[in-house]
C-alpha atoms as a PDB file:
ATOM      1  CA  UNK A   1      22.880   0.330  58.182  1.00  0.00           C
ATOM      2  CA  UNK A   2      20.683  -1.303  60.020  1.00  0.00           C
ATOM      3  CA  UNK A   3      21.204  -4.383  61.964  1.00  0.00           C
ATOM      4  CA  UNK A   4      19.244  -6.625  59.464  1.00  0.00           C
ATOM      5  CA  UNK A   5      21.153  -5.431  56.578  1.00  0.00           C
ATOM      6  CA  UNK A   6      24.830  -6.176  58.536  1.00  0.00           C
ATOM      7  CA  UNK A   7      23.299  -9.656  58.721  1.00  0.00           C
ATOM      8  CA  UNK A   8      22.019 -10.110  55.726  1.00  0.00           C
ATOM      9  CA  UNK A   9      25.696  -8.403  54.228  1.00  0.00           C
ATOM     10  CA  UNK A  10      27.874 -10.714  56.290  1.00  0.00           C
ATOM     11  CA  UNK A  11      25.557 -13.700  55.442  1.00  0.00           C
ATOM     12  CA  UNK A  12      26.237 -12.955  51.649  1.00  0.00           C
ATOM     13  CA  UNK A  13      29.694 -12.492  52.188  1.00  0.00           C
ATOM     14  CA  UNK A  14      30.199 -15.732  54.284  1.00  0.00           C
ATOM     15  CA  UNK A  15      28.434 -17.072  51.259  1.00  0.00           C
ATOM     16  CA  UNK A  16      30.924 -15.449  48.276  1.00  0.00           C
ATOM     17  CA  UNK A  17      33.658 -16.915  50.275  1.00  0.00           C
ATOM     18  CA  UNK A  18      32.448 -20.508  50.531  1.00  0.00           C
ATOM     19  CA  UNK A  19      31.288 -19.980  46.713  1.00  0.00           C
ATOM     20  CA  UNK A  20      34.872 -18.417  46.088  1.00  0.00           C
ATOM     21  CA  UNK A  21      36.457 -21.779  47.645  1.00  0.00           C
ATOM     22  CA  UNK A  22      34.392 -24.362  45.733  1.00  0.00           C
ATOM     23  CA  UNK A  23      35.078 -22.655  42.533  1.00  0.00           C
ATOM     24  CA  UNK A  24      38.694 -22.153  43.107  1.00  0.00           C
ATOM     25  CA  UNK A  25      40.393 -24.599  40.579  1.00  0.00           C
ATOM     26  CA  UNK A  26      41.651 -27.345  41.056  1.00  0.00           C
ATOM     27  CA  UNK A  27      44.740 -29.366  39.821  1.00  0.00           C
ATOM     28  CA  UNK A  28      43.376 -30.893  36.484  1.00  0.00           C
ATOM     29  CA  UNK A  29      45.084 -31.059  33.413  1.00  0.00           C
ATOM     30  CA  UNK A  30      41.730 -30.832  32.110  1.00  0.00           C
ATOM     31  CA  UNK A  31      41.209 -27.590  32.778  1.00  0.00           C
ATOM     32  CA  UNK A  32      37.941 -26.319  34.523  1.00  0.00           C
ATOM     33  CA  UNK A  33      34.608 -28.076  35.451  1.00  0.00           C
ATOM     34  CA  UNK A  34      31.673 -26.570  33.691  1.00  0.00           C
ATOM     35  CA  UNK A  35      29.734 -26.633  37.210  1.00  0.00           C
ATOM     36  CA  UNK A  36      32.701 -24.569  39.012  1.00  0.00           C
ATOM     37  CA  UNK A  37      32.747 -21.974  35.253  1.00  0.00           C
ATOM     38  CA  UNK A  38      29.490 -21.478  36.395  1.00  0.00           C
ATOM     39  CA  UNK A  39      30.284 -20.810  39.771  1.00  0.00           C
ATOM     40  CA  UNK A  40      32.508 -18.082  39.632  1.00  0.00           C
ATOM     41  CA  UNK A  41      30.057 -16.465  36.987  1.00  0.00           C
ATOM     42  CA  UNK A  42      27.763 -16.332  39.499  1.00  0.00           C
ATOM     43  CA  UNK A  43      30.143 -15.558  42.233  1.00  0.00           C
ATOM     44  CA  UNK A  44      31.472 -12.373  39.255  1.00  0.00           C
ATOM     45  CA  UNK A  45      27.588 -11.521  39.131  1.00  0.00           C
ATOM     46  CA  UNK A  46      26.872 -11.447  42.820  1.00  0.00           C
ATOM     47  CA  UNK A  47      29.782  -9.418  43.476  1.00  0.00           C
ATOM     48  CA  UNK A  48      29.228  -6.314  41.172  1.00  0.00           C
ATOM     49  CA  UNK A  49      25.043  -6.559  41.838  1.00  0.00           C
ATOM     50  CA  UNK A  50      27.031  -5.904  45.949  1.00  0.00           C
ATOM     51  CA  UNK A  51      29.151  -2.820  44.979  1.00  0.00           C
ATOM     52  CA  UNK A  52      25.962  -1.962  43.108  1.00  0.00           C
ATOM     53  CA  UNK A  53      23.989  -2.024  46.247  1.00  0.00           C
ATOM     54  CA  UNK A  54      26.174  -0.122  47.754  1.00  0.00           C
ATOM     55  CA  UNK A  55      26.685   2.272  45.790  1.00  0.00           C
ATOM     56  CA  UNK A  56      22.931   3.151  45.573  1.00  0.00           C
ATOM     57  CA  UNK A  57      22.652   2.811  49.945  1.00  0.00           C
ATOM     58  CA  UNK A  58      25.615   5.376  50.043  1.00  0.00           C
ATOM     59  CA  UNK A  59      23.990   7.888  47.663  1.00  0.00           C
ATOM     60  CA  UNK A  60      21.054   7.345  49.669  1.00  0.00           C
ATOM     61  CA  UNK A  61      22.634   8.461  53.069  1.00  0.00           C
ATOM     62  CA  UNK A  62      23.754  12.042  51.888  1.00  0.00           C
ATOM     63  CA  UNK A  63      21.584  13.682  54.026  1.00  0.00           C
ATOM     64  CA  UNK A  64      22.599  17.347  52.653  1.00  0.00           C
ATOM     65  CA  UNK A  65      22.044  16.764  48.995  1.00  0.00           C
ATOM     66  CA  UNK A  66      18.336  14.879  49.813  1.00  0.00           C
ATOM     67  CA  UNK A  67      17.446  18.246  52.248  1.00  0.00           C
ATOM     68  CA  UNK A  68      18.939  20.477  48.879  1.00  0.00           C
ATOM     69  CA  UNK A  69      16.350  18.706  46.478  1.00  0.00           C
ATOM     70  CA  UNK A  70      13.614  18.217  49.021  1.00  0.00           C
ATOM     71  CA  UNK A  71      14.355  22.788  49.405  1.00  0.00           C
ATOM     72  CA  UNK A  72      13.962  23.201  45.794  1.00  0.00           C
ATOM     73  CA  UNK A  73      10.935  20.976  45.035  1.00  0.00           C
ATOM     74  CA  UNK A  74       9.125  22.980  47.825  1.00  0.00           C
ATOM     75  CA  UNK A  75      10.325  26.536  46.668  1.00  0.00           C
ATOM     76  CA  UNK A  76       9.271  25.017  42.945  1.00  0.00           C
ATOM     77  CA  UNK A  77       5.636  24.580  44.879  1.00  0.00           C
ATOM     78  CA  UNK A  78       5.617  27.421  46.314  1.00  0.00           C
ATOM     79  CA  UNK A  79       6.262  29.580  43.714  1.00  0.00           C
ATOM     80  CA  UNK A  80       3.547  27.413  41.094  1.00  0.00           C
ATOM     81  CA  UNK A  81       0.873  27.904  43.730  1.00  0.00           C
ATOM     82  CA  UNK A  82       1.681  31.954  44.668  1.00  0.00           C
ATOM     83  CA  UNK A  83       1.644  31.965  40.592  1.00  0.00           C
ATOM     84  CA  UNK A  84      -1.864  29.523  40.192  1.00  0.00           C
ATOM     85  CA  UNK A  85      -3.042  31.866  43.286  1.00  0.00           C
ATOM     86  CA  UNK A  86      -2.560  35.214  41.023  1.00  0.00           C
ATOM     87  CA  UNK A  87      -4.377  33.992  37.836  1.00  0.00           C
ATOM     88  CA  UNK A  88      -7.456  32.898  40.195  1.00  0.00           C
ATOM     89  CA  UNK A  89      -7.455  36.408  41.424  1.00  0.00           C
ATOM     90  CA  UNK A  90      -7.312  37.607  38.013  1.00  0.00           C
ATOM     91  CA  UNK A  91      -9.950  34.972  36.669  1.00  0.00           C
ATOM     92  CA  UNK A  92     -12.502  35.907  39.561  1.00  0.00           C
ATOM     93  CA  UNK A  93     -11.683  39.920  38.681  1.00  0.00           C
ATOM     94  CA  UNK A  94     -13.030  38.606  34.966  1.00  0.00           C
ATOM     95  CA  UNK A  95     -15.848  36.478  36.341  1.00  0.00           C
ATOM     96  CA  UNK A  96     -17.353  39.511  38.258  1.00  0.00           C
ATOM     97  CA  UNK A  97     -16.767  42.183  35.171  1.00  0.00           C
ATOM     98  CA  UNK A  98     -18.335  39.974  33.191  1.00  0.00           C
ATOM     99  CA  UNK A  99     -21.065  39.287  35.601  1.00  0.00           C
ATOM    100  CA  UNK A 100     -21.290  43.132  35.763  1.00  0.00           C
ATOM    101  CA  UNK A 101     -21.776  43.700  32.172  1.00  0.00           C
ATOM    102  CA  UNK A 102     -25.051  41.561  32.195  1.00  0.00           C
ATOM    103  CA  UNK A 103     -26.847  43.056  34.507  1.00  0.00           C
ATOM    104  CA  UNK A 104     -26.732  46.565  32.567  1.00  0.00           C
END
């Protein structure tokens, strides 16, 4: 990770734990503000959209499984241009038969 992201990470986490300590609840026989409900939504919602993120960077960073895909996408392009490479042969072999027939 780079050193942008660590900032930016521990800047959202210093933030989730200030959030986390205004929406803690409070001593009310009320029950719970509407502003602090909406605050540990949010706090619910920032914190699964995190593991989300990270989920995605770590599937990012396997090296071995991006070189495995990257290996068969190029063998795939190989093999569709030795096979694109044969018909032109065999088009051109047409081309000049046919080519050959005219002129008789």
């Amino acid at each position: 990770m780079s050193s942008s992201h660590l900032r930016r990470a521990l800047q959202v986490g210093a933030l989730l734990g200030v959030a986390a300590f205004l929406a803690a609840p409070r001593a009310s026989a009320q029950g719970m503000d509407p502003d602090q409900e909406r605050a540990r939504q949010l706090i619910v919602r920032i914190r699964r959209s995190m593991r989300e993120i990270d989920s995605l960077l770590l599937s990012g960073a396997k090296p071995d499984k991006v070189e495995k895909e990257l290996a068969a996408s190029q063998k795939r392009i190989e093999d569709l241009l030795k096979e694109t490479e044969s018909k032109s042969v065999a088009v051109i072999k047409n081309i000049d038969e046919l080519v050959s027939l005219t002129k008789t």
